[in-house]
Protein backbone atom coordinates (compact mmCIF):
# COMPACT_ATOMS: atom_id res chain seq x y z
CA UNK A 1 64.90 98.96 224.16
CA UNK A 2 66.01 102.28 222.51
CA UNK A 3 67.63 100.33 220.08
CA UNK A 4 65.05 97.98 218.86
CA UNK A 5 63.67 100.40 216.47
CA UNK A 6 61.57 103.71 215.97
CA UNK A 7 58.35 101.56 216.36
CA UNK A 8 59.32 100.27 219.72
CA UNK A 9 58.71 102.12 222.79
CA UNK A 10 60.19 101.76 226.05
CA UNK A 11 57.43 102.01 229.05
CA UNK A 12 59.46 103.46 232.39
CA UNK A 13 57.57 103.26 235.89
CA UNK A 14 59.55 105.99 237.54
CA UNK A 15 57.92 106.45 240.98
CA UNK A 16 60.72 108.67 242.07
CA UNK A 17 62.91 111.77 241.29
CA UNK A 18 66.24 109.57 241.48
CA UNK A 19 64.60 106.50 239.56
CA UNK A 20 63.68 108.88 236.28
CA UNK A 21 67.14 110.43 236.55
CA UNK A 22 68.53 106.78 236.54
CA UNK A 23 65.90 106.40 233.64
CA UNK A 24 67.59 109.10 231.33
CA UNK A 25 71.04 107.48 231.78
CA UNK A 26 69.89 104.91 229.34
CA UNK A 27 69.75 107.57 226.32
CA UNK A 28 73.93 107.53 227.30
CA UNK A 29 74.50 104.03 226.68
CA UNK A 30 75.45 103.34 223.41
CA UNK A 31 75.76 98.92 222.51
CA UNK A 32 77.24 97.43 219.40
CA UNK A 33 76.63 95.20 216.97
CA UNK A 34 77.93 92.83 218.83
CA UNK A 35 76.48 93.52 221.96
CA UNK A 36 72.62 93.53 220.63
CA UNK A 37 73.24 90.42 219.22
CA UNK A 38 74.92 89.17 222.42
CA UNK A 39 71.73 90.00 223.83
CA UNK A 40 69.50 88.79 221.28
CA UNK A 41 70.91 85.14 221.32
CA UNK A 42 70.18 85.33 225.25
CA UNK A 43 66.92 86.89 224.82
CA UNK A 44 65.27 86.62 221.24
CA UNK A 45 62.86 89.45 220.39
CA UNK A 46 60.18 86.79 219.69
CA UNK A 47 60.24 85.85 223.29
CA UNK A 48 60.94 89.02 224.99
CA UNK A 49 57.00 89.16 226.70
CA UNK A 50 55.26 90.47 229.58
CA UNK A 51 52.78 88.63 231.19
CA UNK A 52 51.29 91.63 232.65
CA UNK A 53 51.24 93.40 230.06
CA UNK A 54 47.53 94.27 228.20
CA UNK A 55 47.39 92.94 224.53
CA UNK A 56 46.66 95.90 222.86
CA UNK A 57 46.37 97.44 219.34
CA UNK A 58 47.74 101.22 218.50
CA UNK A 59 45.82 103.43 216.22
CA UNK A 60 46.75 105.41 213.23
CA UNK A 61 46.80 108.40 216.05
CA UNK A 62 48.80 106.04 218.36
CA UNK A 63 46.51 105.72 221.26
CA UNK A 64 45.90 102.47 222.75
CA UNK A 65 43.39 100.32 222.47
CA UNK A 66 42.58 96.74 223.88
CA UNK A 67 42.33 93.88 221.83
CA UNK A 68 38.74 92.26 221.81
């Protein structure tokens, strides 16, 4: 996720200690060229959805809002 972009954000659900320090690890991984696109022809952006999820719009302060 961290390398999608600056307008992407990756949502953790950490319930515990251990599972947010397992979280950080992440910022250590560093892919390649070749490895996002590895991952892209296996998983294309477009299709990359949740269906749980809320479809939601972000304001110029960046809160969340739902979609009507």
């Amino acid at each position: 996720m961290l390398a999608q972009g600056e307008d992407i954000i990756a949502l953790v659900g950490s319930r515990t200690a251990s599972q947010i320090k397992d979280t950080i690890q992440a910022l250590n991984v560093k892919l390649t060229k070749e490895d996002l696109g590895r991952i892209d022809r296996i998983m294309p952006k477009e299709e990359a959805t949740s269906s749980y999820m809320l479809d939601v719009d972000i304001d110029s302060k960046g809160l969340f809002h739902a979609k009507q």
